[in-house]
Protein backbone atom coordinates (compact mmCIF):
# COMPACT_ATOMS: atom_id res chain seq x y z
CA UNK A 1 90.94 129.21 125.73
CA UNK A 2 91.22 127.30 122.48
CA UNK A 3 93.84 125.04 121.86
CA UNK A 4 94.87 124.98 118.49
CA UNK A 5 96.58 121.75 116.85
CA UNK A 6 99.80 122.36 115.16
CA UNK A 7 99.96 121.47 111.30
CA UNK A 8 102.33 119.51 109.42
CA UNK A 9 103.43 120.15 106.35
CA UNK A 10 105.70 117.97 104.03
CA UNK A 11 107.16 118.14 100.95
CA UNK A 12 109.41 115.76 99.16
CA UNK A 13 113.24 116.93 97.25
CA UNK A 14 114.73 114.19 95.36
CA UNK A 15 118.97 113.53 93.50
CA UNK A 16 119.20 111.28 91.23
CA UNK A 17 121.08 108.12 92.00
CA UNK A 18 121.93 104.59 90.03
CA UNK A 19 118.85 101.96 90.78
CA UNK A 20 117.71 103.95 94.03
CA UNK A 21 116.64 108.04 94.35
CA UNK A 22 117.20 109.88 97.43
CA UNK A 23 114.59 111.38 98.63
CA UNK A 24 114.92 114.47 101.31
CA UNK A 25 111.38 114.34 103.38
CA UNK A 26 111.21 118.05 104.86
CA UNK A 27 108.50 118.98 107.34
CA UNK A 28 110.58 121.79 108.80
CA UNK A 29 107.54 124.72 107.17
CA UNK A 30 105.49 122.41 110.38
CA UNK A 31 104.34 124.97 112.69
CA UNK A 32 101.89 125.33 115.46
CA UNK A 33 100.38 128.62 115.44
CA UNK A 34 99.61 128.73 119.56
CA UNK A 35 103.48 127.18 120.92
CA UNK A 36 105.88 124.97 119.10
CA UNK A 37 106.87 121.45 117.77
CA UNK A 38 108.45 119.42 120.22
CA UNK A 39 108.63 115.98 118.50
CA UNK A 40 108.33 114.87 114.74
CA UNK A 41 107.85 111.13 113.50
CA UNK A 42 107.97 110.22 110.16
CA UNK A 43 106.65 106.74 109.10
CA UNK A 44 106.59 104.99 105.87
CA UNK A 45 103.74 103.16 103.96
CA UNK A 46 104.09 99.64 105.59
CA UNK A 47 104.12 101.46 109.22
CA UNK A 48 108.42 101.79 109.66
CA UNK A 49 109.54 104.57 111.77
CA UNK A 50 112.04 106.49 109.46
CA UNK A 51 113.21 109.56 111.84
CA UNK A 52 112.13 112.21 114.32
CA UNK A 53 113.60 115.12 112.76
CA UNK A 54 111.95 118.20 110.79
CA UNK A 55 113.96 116.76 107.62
CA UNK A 56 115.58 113.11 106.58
CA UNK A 57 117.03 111.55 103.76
CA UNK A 58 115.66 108.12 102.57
CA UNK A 59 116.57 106.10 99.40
CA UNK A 60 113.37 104.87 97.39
CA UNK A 61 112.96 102.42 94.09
CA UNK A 62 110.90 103.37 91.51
CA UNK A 63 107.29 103.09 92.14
CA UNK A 64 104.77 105.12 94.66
CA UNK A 65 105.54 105.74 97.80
CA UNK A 66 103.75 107.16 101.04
CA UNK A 67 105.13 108.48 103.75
CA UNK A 68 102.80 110.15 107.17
CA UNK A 69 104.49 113.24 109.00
CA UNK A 70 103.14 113.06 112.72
CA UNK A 71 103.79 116.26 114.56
CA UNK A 72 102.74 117.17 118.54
CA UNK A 73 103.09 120.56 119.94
CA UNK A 74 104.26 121.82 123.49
CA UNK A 75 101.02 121.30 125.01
CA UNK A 76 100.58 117.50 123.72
CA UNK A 77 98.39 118.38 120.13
CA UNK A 78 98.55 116.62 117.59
CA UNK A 79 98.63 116.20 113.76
CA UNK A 80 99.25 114.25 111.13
CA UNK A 81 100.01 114.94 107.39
CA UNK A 82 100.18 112.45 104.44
CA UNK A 83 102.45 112.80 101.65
CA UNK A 84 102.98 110.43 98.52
CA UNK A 85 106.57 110.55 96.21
CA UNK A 86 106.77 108.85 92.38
CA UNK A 87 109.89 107.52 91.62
CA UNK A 88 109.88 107.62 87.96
């Protein structure tokens, strides 16, 4: 039998604030197409664990960001998925 990696897949929502934006970092469309998610790790640019949920919020100054979704399924697969958010 093949075992299939899951996939991650994140996508960035951002409010408006005064100096900062927040920034709502949602892998929850993650899915592993042979079992299911069991952990989610979300690190930033400079290697800072940020949260081990599907979705978090983070506040962000202006510039580029990057941010790495790491997802691992039921039977210990792994993925990882980059993402990078403008703050205009």
């Amino acid at each position: 039998m093949i075992r299939r990696p899951p996939r991650s897949t994140p996508k960035p929502s951002s409010a408006a604030s005064d100096v900062y934006k927040r920034q709502i970092l949602d892998g929850s469309k993650s899915y592993d197409p042979d079992g299911e998610i069991v952990s989610w790790s979300w690190i930033s640019e400079t290697g800072i664990a940020l949260g081990d949920r599907p979705v978090i919020k983070v506040r962000l100054s202006r510039g580029t960001h990057s941010f790495s979704l790491s997802v691992v399924d039921n039977k210990g697969a792994k993925s990882i998925s980059k993402m990078t958010v403008r703050v205009v």
